[in-house]
N, C-alpha and C. Protein backbone atom coordinates (compact mmCIF):
# COMPACT_ATOMS: atom_id res chain seq x y z
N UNK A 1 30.37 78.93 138.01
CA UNK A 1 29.67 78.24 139.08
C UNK A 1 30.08 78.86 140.41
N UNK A 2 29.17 78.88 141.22
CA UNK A 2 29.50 79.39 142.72
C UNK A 2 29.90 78.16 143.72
N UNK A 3 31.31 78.81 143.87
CA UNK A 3 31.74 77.37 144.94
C UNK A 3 31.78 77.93 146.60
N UNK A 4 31.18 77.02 147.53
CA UNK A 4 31.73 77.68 148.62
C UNK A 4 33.17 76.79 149.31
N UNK A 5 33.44 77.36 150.79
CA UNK A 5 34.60 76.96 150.63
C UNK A 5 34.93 77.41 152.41
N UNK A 6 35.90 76.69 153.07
CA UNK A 6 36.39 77.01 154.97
C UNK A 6 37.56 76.57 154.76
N UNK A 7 37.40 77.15 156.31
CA UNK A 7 38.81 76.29 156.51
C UNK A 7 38.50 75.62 157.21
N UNK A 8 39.43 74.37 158.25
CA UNK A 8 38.46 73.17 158.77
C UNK A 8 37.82 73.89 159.83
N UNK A 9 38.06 74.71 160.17
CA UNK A 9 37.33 74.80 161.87
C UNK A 9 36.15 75.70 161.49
N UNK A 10 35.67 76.31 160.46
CA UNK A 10 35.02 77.00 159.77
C UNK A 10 34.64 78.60 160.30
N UNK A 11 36.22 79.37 160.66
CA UNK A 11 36.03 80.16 161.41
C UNK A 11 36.04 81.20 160.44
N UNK A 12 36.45 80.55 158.91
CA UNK A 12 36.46 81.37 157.79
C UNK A 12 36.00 80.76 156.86
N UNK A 13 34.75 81.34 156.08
CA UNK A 13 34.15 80.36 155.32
C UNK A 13 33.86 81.36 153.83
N UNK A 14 34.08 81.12 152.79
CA UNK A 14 33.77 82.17 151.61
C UNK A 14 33.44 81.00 150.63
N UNK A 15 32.62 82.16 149.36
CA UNK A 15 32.26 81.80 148.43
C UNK A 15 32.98 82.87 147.00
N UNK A 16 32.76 82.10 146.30
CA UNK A 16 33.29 82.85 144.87
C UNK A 16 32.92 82.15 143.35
N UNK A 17 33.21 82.37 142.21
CA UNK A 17 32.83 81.92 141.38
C UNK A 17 33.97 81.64 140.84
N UNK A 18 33.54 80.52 139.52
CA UNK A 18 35.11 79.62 139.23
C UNK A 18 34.35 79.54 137.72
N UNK A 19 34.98 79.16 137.08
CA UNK A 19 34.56 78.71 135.07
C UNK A 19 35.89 77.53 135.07
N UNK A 20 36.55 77.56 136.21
CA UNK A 20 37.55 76.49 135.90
C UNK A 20 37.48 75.77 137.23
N UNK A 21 36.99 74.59 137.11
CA UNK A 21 36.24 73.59 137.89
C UNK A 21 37.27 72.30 138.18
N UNK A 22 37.88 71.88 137.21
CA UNK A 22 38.88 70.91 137.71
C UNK A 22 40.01 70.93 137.96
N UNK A 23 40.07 70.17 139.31
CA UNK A 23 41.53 70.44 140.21
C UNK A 23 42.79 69.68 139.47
N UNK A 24 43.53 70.18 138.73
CA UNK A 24 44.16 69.19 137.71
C UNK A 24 45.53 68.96 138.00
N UNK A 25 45.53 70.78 138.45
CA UNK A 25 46.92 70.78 138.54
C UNK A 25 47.99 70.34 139.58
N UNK A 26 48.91 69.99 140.33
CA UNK A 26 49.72 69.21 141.30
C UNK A 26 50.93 70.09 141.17
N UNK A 27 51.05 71.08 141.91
CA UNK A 27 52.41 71.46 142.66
C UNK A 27 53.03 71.04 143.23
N UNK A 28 54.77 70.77 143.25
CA UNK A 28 55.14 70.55 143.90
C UNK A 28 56.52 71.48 144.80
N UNK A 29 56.14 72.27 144.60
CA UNK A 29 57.17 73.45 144.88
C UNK A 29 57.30 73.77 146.40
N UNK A 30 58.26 73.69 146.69
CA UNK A 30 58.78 73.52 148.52
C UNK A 30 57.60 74.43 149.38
N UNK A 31 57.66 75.47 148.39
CA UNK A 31 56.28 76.80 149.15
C UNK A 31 55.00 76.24 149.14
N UNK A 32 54.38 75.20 148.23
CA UNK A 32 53.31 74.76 148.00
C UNK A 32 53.06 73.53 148.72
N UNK A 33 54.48 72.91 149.10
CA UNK A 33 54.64 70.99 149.63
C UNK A 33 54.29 71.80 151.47
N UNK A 34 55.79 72.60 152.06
CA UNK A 34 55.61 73.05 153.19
C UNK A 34 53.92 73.76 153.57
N UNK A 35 53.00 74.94 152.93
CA UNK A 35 52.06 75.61 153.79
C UNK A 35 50.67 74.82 152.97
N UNK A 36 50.66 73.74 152.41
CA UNK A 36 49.45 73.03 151.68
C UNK A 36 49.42 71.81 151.37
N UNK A 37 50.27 71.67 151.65
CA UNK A 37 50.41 70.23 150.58
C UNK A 37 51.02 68.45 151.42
N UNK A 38 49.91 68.33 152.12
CA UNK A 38 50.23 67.13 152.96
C UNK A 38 51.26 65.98 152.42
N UNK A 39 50.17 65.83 151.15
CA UNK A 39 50.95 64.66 150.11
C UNK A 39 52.28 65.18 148.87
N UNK A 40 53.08 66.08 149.79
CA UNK A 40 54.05 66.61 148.79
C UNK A 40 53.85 67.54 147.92
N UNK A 41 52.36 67.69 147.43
CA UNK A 41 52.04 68.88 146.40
C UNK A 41 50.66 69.60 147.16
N UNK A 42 50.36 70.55 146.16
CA UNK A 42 49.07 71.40 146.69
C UNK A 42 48.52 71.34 145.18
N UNK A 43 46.82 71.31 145.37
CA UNK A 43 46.25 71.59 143.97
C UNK A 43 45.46 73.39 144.12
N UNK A 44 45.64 73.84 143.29
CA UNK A 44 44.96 75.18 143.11
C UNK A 44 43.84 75.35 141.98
N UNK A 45 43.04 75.64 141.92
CA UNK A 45 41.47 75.98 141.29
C UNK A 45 41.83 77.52 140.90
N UNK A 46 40.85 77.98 140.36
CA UNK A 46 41.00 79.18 139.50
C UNK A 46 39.29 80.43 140.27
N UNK A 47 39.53 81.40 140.38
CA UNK A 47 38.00 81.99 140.40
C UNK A 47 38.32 83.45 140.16
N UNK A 48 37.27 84.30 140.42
CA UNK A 48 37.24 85.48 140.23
C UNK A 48 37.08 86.29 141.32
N UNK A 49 38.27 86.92 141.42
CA UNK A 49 38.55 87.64 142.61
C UNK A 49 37.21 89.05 143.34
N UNK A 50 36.99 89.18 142.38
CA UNK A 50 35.84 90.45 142.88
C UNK A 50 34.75 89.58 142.87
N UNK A 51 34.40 88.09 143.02
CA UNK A 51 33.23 87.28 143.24
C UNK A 51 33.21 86.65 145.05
N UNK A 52 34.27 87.14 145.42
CA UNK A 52 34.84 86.81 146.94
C UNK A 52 33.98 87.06 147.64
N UNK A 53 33.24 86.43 148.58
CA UNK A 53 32.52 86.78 149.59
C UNK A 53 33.19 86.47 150.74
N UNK A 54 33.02 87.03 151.81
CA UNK A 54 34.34 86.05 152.75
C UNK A 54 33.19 86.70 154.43
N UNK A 55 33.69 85.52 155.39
CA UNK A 55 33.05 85.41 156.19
C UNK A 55 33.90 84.90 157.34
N UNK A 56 33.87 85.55 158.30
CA UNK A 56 35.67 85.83 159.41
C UNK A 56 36.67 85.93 158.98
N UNK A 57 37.02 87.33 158.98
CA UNK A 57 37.89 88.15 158.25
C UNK A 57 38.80 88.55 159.52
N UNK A 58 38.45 88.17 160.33
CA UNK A 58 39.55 88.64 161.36
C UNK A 58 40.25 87.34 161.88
N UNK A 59 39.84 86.20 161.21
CA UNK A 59 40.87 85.04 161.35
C UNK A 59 41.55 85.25 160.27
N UNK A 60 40.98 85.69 159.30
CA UNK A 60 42.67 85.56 158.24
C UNK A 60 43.60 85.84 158.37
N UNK A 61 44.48 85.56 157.86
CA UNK A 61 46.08 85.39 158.24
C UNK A 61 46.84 86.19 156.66
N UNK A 62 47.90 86.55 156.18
CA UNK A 62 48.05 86.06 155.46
C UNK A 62 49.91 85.93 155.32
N UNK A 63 50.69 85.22 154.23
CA UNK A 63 51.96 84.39 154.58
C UNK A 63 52.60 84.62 153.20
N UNK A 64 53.57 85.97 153.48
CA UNK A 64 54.26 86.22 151.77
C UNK A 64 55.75 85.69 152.17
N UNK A 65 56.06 84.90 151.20
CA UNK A 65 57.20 84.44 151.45
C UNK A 65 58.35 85.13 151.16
N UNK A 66 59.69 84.83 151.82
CA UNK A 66 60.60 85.83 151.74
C UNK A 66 61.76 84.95 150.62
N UNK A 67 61.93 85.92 149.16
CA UNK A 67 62.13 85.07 148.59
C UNK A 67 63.99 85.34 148.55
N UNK A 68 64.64 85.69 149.41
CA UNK A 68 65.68 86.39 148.94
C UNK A 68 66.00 87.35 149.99
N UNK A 69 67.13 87.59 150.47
CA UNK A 69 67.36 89.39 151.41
C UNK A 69 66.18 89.68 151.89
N UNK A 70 65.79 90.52 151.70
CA UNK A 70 64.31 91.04 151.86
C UNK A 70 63.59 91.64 151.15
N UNK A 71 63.50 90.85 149.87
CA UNK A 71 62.51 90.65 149.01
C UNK A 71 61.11 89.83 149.27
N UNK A 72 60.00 90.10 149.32
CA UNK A 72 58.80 89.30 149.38
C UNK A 72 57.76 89.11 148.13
N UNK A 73 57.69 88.04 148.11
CA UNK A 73 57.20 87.67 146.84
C UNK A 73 55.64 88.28 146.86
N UNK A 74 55.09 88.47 145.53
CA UNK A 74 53.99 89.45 145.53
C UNK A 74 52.97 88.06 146.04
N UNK A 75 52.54 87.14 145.77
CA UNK A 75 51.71 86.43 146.11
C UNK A 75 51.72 85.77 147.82
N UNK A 76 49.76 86.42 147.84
CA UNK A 76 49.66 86.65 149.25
C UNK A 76 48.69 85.29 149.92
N UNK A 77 49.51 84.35 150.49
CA UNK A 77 48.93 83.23 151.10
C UNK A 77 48.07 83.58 151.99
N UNK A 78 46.98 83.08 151.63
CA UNK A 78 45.63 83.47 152.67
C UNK A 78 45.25 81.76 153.94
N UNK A 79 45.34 81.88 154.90
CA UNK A 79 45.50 81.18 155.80
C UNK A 79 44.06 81.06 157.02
N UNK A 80 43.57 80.57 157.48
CA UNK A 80 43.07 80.70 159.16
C UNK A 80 43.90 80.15 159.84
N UNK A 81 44.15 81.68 160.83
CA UNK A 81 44.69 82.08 161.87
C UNK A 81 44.38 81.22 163.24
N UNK A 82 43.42 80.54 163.00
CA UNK A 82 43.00 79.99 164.61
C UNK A 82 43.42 78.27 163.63
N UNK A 83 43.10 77.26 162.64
CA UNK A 83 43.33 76.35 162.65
C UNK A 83 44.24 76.05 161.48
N UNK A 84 45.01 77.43 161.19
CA UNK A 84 46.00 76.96 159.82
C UNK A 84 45.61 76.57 158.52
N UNK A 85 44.59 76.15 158.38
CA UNK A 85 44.09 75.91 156.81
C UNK A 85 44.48 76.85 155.84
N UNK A 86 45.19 76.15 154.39
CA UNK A 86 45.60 76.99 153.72
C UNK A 86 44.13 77.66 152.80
N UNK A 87 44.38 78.31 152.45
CA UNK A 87 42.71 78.90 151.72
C UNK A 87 43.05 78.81 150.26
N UNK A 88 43.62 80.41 149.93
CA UNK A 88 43.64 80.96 148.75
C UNK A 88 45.27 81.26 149.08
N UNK A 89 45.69 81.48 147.23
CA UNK A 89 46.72 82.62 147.12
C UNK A 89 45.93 83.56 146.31
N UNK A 90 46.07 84.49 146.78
CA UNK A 90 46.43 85.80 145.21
C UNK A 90 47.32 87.17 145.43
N UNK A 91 47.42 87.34 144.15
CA UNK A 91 48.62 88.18 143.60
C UNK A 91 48.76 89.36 142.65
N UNK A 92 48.97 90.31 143.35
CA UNK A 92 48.35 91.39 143.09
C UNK A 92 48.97 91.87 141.21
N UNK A 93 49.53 91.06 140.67
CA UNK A 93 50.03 90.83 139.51
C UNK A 93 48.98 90.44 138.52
N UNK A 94 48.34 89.71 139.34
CA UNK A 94 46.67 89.22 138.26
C UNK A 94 45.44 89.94 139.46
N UNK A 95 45.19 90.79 139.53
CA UNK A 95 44.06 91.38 140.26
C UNK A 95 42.93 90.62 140.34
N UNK A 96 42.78 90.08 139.32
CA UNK A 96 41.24 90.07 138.90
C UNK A 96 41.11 88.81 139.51
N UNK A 97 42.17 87.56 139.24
CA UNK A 97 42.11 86.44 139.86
C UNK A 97 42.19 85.67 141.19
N UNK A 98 41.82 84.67 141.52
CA UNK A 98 42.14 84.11 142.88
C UNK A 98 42.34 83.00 142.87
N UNK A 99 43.04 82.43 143.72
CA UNK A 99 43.72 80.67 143.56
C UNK A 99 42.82 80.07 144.88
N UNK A 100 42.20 79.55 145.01
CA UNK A 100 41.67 79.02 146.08
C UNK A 100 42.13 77.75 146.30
N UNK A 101 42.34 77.09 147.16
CA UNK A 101 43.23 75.48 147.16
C UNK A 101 42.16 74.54 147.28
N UNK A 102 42.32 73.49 146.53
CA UNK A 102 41.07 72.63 145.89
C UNK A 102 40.28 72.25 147.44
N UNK A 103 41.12 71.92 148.36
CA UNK A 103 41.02 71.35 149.96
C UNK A 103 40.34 72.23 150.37
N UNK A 104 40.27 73.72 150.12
CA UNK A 104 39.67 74.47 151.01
C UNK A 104 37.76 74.70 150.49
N UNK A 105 38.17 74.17 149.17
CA UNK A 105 36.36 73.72 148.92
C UNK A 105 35.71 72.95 149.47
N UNK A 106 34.33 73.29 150.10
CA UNK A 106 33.05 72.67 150.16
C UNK A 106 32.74 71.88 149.26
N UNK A 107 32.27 72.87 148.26
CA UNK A 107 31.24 72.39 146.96
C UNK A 107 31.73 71.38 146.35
N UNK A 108 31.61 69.84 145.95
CA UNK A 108 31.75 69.28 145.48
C UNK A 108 32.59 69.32 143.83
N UNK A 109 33.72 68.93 143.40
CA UNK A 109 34.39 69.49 142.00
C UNK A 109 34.31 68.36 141.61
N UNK A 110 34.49 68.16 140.24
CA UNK A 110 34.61 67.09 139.34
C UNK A 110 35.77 66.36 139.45
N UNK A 111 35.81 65.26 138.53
CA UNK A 111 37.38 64.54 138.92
C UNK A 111 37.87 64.94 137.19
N UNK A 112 39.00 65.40 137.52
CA UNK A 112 40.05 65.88 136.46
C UNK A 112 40.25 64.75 135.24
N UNK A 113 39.88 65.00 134.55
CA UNK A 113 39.96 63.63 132.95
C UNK A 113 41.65 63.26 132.65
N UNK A 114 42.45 64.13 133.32
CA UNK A 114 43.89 64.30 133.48
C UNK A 114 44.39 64.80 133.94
N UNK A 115 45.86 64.90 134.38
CA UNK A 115 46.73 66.15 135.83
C UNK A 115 47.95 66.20 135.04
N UNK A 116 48.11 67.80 135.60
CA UNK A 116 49.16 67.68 134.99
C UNK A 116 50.02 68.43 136.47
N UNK A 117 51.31 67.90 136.53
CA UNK A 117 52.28 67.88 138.03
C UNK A 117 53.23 68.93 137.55
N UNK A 118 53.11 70.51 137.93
CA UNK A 118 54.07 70.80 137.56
C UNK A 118 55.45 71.07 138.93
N UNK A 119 56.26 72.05 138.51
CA UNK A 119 57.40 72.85 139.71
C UNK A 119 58.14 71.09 140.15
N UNK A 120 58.01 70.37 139.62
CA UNK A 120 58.77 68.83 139.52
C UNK A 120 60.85 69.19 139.82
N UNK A 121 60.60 70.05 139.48
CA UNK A 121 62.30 70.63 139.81
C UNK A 121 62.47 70.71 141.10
N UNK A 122 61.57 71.08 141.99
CA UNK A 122 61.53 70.81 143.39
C UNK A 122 60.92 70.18 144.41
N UNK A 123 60.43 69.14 143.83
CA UNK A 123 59.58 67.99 144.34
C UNK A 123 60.62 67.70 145.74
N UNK A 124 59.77 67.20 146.74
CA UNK A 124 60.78 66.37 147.77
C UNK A 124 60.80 65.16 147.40
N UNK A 125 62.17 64.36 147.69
CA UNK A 125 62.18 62.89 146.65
C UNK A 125 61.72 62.03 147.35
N UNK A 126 60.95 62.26 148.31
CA UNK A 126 60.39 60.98 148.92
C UNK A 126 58.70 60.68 148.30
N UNK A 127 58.52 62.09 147.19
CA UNK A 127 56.92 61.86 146.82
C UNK A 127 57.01 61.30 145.50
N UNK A 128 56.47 60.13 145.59
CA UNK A 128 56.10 59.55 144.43
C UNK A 128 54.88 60.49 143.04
N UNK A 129 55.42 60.38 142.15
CA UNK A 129 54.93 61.37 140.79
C UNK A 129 54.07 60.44 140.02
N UNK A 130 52.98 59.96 139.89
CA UNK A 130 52.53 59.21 138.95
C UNK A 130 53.40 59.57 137.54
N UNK A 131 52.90 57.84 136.71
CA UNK A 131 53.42 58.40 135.79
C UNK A 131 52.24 57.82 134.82
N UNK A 132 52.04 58.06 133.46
CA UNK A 132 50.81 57.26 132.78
C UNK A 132 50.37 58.53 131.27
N UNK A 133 49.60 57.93 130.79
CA UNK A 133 49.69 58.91 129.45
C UNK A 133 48.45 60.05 130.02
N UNK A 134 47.86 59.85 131.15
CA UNK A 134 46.51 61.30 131.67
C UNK A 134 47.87 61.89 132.76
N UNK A 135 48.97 62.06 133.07
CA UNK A 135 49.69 62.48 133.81
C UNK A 135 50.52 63.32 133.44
N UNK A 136 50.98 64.70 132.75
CA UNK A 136 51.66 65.67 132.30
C UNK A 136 52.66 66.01 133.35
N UNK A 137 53.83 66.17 132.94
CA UNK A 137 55.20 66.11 133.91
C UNK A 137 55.73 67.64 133.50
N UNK A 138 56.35 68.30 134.26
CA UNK A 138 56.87 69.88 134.30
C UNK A 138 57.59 69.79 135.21
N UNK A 139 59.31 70.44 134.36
CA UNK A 139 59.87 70.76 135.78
C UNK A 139 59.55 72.07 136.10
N UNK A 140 58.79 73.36 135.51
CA UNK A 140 58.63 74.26 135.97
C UNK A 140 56.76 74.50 135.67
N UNK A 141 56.55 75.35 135.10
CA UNK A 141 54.94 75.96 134.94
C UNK A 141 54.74 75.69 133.81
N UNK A 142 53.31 75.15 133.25
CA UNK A 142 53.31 74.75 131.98
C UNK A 142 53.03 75.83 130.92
N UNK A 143 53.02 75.68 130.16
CA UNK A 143 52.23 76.45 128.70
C UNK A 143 51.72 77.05 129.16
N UNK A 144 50.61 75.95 129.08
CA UNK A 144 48.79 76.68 129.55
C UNK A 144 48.53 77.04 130.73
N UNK A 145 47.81 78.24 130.46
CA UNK A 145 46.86 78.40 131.94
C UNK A 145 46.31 77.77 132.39
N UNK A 146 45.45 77.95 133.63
CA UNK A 146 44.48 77.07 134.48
C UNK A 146 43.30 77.25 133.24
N UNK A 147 43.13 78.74 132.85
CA UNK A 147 41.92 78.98 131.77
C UNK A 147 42.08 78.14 130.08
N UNK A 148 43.37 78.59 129.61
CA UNK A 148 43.22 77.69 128.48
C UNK A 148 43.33 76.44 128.97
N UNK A 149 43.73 75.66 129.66
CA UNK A 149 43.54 74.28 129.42
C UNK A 149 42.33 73.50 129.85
N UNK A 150 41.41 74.45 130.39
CA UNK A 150 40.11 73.93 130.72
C UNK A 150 39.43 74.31 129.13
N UNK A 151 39.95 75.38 128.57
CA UNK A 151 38.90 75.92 127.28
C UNK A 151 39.30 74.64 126.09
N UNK A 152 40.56 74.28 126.35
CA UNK A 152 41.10 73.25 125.27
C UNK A 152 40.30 71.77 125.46
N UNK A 153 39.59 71.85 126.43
CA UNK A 153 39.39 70.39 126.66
C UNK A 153 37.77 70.48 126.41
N UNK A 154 36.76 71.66 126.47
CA UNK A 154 35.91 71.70 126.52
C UNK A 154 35.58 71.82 128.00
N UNK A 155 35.76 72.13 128.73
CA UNK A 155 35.84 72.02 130.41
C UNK A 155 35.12 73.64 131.06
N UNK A 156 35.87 74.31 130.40
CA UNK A 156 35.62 75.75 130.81
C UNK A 156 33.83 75.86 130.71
N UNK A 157 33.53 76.50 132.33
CA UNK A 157 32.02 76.84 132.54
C UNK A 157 31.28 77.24 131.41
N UNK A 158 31.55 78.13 130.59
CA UNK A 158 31.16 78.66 129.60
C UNK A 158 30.69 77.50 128.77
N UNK A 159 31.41 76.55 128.43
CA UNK A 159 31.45 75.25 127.18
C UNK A 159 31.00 74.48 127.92
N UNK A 160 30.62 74.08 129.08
CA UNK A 160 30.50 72.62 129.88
C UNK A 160 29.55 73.11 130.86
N UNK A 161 28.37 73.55 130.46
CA UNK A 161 27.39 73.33 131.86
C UNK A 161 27.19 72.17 132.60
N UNK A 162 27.31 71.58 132.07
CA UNK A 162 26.94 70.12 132.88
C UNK A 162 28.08 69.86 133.93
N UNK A 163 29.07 70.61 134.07
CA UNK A 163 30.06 70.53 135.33
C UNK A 163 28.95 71.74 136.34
N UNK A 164 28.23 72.16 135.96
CA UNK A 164 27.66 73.04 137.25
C UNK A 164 26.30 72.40 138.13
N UNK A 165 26.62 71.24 137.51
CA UNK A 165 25.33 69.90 138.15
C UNK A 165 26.21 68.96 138.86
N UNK A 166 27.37 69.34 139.10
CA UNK A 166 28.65 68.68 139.44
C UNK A 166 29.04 66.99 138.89
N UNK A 167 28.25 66.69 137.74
CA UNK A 167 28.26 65.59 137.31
C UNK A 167 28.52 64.41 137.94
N UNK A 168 28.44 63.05 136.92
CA UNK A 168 28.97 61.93 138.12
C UNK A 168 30.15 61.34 138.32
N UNK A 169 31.33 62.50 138.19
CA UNK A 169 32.38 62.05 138.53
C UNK A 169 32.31 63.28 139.81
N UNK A 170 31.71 64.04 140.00
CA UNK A 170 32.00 64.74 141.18
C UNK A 170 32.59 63.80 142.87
N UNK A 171 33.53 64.62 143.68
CA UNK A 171 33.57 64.07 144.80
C UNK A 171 33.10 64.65 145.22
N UNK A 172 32.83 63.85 146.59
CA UNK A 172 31.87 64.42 147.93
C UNK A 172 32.64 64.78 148.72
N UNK A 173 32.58 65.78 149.66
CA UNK A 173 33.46 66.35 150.46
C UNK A 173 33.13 65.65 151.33
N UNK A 174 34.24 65.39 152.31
CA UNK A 174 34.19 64.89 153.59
C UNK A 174 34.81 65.78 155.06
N UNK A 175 34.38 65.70 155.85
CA UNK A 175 35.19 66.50 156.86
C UNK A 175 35.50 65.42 157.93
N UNK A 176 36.57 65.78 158.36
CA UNK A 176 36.95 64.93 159.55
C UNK A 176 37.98 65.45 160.58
């Protein structure tokens, strides 16, 4: 499915394609809580990196963290430069892929049938973790990919057209 996608001030606005549609997953990892993640975590979506269209390219930013001495971690936080919105990560380790942050979508996504919270090893303890049997707990990265666990559920674009009608659990984006 083709999702589009800004940042709030819409000085950077792109589109790309995704087969993995629900925002499931919940980071909570200090890198993900600090440059995304209002409510303690950040959610990330899945797409295809050579499907990128991108539109103000001279507001992008981008934010590799220093993981160590001066070591920088390969994954490259994509940002606008004029209002901070986190966008995308990607990492030149998976080429092909792109992480776009669920927030930085337009297009309306489905609501997740379950979440799973991982990087829980570094949660800040003031964020409350649901807990419940649709709630999967990790102190680090799970099993599955973003791809198999959409293919396991029947979810993946390929198996589930009817997520590209955004069904009626879709949310509506709001801006404010």
């Amino acid at each position: 499915m083709r999702l589009e996608g800004s940042c709030h001030c819409r000085a950077v606005r792109f589109t790309l394609n995704s087969s993995t549609l629900y925002p499931y997953q919940l980071c909570y990892c200090s890198i993900c809580c600090k440059t995304a993640g209002g409510g303690g975590y950040a959610i990330n979506i899945m797409g295809a990196f050579d499907t990128l269209k991108l539109v103000g390219r001279k507001h992008l930013k981008v934010y590799r963290v220093r993981l160590g001495g001066r070591r920088l971690s390969t994954a490259h936080r994509n940002f606008c430069g004029r209002c901070g919105s986190a966008l995308w990560v990607w990492d030149p380790s998976w080429p092909e892929l792109i992480h776009p942050f669920a927030s930085a979508i337009d297009t309306p996504l489905p609501m997740a049938p379950e979440r799973v919270h991982l990087m829980l090893n570094y949660a800040a303890p003031w964020v409350p973790v649901p807990k419940g049997r649709k709630e999967a707990h990790f102190d680090e990265y799970p099993a599955l990919s973003i791809e198999d666990w959409h293919k396991k559920r029947g979810l993946y674009e390929d198996d589930a057209r009817r997520v590209s009608a955004a069904g009626s659990g879709a949310r509506r984006s709001a801006r404010r």
